[in-house]
PDB file of N, CA and C in Angstrom:
ATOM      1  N   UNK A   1     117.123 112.229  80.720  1.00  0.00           N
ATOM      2  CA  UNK A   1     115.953 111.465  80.336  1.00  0.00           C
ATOM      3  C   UNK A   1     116.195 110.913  78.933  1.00  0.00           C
ATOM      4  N   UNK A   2     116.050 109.538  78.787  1.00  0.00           N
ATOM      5  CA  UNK A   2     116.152 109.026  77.631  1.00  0.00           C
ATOM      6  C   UNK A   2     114.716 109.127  76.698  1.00  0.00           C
ATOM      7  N   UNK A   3     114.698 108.749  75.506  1.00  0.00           N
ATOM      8  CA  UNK A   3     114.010 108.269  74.206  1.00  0.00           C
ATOM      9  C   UNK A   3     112.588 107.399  75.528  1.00  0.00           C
ATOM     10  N   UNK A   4     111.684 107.763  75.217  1.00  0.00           N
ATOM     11  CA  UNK A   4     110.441 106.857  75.546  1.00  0.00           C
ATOM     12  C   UNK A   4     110.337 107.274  77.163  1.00  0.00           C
ATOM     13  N   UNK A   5     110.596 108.004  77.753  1.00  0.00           N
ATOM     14  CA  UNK A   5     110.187 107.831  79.154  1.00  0.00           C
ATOM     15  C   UNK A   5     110.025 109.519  78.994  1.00  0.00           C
ATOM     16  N   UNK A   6     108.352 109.427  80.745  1.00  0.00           N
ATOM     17  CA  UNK A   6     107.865 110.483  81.063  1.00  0.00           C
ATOM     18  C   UNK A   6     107.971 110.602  82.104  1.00  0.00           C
ATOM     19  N   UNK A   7     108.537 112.295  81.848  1.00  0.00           N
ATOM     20  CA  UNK A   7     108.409 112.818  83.888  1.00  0.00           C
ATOM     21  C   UNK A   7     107.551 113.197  84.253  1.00  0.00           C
ATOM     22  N   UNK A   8     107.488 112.428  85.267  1.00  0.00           N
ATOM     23  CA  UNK A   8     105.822 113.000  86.294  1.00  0.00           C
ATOM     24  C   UNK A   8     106.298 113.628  87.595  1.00  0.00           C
ATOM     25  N   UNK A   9     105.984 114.655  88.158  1.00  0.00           N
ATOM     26  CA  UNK A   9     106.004 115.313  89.576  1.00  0.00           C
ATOM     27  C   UNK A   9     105.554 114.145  90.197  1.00  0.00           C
ATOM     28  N   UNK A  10     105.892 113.969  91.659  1.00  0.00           N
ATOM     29  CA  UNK A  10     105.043 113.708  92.744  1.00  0.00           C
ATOM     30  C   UNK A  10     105.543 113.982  94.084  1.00  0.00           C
ATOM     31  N   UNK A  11     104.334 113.833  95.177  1.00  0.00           N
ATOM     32  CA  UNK A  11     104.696 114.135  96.319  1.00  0.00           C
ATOM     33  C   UNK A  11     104.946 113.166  97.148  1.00  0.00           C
ATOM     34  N   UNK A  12     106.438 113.240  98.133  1.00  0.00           N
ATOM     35  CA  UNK A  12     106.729 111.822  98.693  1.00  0.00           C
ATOM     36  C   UNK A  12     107.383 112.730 100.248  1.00  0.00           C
ATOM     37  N   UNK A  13     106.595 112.274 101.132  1.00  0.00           N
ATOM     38  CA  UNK A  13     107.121 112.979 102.488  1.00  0.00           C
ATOM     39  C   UNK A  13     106.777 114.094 102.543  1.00  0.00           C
ATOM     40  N   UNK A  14     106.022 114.859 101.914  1.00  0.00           N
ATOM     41  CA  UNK A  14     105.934 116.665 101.802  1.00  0.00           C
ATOM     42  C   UNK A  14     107.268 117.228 100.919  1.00  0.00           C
ATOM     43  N   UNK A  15     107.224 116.598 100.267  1.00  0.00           N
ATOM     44  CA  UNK A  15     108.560 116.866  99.266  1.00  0.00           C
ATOM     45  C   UNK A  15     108.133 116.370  97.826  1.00  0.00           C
ATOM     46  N   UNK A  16     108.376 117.755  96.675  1.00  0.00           N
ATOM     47  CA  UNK A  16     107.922 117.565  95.759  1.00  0.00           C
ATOM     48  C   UNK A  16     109.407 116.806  95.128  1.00  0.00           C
ATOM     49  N   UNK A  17     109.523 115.565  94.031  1.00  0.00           N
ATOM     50  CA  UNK A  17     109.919 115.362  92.979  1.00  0.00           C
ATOM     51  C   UNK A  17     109.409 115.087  91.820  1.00  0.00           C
ATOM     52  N   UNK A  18     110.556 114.434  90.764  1.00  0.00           N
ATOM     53  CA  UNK A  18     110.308 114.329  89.163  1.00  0.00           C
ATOM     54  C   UNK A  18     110.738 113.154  89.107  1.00  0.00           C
ATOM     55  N   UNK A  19     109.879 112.202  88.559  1.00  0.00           N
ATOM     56  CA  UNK A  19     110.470 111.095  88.291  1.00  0.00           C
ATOM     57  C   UNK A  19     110.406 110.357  87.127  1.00  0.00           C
ATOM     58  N   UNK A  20     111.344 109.867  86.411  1.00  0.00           N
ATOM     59  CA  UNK A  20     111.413 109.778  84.903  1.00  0.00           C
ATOM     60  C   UNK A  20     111.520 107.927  84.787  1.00  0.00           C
ATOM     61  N   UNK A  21     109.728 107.351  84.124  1.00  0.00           N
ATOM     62  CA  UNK A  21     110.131 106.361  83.522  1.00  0.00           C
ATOM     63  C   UNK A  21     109.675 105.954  82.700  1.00  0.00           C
ATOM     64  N   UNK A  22     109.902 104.829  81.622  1.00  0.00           N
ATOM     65  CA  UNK A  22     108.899 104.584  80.589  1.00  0.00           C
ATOM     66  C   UNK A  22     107.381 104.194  80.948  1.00  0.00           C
ATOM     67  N   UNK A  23     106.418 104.808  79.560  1.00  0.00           N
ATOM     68  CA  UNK A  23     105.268 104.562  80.065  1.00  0.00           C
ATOM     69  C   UNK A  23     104.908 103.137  80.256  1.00  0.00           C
ATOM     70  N   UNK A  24     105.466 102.271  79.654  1.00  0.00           N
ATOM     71  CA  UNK A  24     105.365 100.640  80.360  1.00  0.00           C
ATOM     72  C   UNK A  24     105.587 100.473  81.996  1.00  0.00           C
ATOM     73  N   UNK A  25     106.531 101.078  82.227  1.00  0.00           N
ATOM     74  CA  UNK A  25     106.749 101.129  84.051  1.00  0.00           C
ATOM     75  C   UNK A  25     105.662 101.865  84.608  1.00  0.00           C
ATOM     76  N   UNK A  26     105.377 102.977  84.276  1.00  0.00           N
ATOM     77  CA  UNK A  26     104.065 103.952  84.587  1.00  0.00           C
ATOM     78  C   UNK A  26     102.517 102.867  84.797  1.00  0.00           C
ATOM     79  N   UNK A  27     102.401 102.648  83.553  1.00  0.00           N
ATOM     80  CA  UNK A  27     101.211 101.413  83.524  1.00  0.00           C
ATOM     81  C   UNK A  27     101.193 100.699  84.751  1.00  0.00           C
ATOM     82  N   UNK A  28     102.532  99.716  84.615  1.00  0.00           N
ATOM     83  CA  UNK A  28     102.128  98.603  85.620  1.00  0.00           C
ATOM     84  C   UNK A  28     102.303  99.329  86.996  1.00  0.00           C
ATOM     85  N   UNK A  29     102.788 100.113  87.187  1.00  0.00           N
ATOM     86  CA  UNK A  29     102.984 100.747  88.676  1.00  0.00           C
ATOM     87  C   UNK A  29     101.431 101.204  88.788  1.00  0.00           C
ATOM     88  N   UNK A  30     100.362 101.832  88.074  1.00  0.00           N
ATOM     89  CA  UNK A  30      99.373 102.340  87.946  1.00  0.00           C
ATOM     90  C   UNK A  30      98.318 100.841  88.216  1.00  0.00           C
ATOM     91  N   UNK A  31      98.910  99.744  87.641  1.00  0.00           N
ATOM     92  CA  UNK A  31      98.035  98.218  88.242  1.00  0.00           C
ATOM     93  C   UNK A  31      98.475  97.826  89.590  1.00  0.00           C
ATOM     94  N   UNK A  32      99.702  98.036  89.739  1.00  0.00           N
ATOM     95  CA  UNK A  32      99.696  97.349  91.140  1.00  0.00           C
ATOM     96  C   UNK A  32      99.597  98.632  92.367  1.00  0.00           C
ATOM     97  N   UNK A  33      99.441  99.401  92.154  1.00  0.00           N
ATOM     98  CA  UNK A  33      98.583 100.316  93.137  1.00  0.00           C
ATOM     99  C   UNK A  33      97.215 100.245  93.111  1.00  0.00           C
ATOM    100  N   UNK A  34      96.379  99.978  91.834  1.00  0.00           N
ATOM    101  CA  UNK A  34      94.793  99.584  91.869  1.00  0.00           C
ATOM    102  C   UNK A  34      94.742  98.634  91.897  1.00  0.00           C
ATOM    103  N   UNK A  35      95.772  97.429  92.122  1.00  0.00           N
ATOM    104  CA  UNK A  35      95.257  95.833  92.787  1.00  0.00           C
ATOM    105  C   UNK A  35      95.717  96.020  94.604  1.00  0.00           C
ATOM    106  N   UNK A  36      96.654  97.085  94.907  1.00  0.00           N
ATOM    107  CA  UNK A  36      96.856  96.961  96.106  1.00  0.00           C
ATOM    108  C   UNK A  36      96.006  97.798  96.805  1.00  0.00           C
ATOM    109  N   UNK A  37      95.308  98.257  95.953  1.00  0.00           N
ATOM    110  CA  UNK A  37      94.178  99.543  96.579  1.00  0.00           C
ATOM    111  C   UNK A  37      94.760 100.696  97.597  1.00  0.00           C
ATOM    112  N   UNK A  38      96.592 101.399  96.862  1.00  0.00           N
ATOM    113  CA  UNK A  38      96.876 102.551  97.347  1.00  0.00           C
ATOM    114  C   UNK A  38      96.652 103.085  96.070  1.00  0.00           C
ATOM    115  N   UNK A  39      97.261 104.455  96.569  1.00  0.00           N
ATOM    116  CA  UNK A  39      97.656 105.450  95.524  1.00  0.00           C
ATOM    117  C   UNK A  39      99.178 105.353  94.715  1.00  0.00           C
ATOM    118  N   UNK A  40      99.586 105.596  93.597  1.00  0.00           N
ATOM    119  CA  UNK A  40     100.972 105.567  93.201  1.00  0.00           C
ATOM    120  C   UNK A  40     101.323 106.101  93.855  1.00  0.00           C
ATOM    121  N   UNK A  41     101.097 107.182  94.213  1.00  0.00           N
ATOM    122  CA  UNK A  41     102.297 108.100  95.254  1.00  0.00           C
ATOM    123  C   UNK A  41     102.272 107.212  96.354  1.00  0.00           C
ATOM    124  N   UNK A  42     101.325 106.214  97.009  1.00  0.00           N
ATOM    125  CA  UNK A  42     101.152 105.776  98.593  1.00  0.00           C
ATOM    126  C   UNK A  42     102.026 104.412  98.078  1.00  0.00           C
ATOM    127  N   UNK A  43     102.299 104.271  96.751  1.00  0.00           N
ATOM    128  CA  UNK A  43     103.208 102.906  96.734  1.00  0.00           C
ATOM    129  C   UNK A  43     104.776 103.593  96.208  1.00  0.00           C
ATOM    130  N   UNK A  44     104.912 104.100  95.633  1.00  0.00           N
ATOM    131  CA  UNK A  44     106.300 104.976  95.622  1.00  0.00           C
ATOM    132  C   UNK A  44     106.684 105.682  96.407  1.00  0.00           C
ATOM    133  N   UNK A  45     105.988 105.933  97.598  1.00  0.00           N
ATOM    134  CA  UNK A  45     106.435 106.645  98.656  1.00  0.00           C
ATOM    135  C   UNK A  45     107.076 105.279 100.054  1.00  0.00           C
ATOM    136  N   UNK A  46     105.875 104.275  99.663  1.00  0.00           N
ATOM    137  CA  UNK A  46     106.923 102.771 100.298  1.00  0.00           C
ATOM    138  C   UNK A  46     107.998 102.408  99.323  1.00  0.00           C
ATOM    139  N   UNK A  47     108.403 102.356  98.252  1.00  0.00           N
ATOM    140  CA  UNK A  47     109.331 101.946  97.649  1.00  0.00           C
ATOM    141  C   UNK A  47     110.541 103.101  98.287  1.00  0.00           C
ATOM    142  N   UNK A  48     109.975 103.882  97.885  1.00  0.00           N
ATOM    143  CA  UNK A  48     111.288 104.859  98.350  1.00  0.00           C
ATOM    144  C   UNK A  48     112.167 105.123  99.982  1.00  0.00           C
ATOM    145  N   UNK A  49     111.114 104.732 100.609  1.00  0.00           N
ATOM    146  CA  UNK A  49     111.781 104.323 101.897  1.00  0.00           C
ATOM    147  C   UNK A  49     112.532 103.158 102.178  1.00  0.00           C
ATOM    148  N   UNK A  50     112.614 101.930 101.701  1.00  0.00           N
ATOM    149  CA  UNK A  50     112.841 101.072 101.217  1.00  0.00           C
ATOM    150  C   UNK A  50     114.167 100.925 100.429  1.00  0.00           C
ATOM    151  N   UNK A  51     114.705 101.997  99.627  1.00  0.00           N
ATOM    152  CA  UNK A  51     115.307 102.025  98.360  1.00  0.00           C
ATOM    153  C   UNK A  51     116.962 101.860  98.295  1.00  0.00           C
ATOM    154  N   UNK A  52     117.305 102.425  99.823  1.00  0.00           N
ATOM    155  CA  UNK A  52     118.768 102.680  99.949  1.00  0.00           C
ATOM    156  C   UNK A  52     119.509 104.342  99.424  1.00  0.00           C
ATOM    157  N   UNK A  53     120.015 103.511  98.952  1.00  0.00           N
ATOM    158  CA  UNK A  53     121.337 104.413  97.970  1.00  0.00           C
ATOM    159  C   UNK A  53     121.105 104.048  96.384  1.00  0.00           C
ATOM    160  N   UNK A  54     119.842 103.673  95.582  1.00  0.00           N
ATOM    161  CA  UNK A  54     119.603 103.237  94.472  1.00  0.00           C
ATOM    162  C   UNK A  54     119.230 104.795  94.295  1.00  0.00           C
ATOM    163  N   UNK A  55     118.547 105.189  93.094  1.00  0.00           N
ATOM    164  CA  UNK A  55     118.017 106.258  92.811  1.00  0.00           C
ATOM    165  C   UNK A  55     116.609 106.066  92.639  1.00  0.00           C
ATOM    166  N   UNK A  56     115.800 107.035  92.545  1.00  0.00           N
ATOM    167  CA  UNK A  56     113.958 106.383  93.120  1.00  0.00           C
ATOM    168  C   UNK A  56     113.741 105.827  91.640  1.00  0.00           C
ATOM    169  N   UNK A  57     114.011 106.263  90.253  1.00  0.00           N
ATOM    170  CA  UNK A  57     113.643 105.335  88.977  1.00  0.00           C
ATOM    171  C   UNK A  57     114.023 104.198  89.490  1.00  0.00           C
ATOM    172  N   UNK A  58     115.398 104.023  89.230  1.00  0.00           N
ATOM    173  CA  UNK A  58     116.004 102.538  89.680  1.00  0.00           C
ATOM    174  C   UNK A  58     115.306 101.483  90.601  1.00  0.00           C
ATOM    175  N   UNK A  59     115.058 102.158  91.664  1.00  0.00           N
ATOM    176  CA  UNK A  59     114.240 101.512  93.184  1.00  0.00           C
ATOM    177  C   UNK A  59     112.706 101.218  92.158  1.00  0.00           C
ATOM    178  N   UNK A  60     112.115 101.906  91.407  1.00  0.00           N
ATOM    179  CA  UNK A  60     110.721 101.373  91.107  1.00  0.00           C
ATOM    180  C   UNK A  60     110.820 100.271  90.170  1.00  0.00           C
ATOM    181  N   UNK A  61     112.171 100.809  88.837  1.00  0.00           N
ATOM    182  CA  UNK A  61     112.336  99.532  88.357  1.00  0.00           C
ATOM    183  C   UNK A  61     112.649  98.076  88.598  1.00  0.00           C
ATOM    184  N   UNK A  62     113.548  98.122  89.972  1.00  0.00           N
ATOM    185  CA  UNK A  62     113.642  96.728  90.123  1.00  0.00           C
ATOM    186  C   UNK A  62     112.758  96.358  90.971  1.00  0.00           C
ATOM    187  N   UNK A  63     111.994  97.324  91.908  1.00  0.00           N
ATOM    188  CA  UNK A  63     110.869  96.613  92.410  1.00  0.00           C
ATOM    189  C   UNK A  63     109.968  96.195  91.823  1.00  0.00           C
ATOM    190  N   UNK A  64     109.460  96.835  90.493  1.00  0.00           N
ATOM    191  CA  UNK A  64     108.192  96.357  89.753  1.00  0.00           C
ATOM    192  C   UNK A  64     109.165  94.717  89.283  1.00  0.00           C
ATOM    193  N   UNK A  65     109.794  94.587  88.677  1.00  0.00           N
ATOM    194  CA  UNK A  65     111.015  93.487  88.130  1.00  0.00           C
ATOM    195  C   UNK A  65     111.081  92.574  89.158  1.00  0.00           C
ATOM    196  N   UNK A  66     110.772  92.754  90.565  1.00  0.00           N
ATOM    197  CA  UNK A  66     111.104  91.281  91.183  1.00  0.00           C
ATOM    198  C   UNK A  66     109.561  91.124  91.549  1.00  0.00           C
ATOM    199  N   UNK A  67     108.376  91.628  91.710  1.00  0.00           N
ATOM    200  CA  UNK A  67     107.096  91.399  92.103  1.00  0.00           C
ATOM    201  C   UNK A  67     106.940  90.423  90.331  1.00  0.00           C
ATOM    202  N   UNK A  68     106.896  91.601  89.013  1.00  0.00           N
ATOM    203  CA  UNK A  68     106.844  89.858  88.175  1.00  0.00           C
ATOM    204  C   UNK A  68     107.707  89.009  88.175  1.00  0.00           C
ATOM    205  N   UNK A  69     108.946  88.585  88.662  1.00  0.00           N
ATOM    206  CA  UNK A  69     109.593  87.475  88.975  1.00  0.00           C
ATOM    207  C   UNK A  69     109.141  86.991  89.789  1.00  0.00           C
ATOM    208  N   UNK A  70     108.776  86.825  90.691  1.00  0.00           N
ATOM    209  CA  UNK A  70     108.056  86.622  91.957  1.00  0.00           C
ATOM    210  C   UNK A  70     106.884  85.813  91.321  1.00  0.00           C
ATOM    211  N   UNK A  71     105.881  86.898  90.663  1.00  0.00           N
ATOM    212  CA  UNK A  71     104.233  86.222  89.979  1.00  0.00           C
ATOM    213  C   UNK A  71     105.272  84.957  89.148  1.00  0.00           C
ATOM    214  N   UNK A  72     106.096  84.938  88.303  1.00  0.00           N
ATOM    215  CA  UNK A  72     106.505  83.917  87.285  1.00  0.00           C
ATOM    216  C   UNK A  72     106.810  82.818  87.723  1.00  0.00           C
ATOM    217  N   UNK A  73     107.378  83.192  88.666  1.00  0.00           N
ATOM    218  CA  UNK A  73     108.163  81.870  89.372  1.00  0.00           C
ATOM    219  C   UNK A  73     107.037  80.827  90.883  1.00  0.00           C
ATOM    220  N   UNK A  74     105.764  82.122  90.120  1.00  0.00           N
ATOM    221  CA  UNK A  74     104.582  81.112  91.320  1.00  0.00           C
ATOM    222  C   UNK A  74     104.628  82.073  92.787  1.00  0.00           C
ATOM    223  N   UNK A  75     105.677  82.306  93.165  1.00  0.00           N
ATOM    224  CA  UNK A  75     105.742  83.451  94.664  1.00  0.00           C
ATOM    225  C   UNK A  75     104.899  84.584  94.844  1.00  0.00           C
ATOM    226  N   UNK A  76     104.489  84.647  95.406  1.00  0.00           N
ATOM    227  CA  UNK A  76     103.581  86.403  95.672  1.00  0.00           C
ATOM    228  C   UNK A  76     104.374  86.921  96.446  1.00  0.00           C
ATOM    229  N   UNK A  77     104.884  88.006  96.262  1.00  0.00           N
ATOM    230  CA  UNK A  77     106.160  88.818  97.112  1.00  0.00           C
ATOM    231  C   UNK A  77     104.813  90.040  97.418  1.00  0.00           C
ATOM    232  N   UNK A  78     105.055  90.489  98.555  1.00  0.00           N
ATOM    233  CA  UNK A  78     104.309  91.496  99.448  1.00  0.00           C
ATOM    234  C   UNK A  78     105.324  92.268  99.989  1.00  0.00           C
ATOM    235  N   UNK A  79     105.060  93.700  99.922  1.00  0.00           N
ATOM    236  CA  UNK A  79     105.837  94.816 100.642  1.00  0.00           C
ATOM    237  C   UNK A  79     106.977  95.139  99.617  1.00  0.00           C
ATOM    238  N   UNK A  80     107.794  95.853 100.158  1.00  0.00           N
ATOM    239  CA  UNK A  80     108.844  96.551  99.418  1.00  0.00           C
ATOM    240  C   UNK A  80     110.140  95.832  99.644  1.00  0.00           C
TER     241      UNK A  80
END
């Protein structure tokens, strides 16, 4: 874990993890679950299915990273 980022537990599948990111990533993951009207865990638990062979920080960072590319460039990207 680097300088500026927090680990939070959560539950994904009936499986507890830790997941470490800055509180800027925390925030907006915390808006686009209360604009999508899930839960963080009910939207990191779709990211993570989704994710591959990335690691689940990684998988949230570039997913939050292409939804605002997406808003910037005018696109509304939906789903994972």
């Amino acid at each position: 874990m680097t300088a500026g980022e927090l680990k939070r537990s959560i539950t994904i599948a009936g499986h507890r993890t830790s997941i470490s990111l800055e509180e800027e990533f925390w925030e907006e993951l915390r808006r686009r679950a209360a604009r999508d009207g899930v839960t963080i865990a009910a939207l990191i638990a779709s990211i993570d299915s989704a994710r591959g062979k990335r690691n689940l920080s990684s998988a949230i960072r570039v997913w939050l990273l292409k939804r605002l590319q997406g808003e910037a460039g005018g696109t509304k990207t939906s789903g994972t």
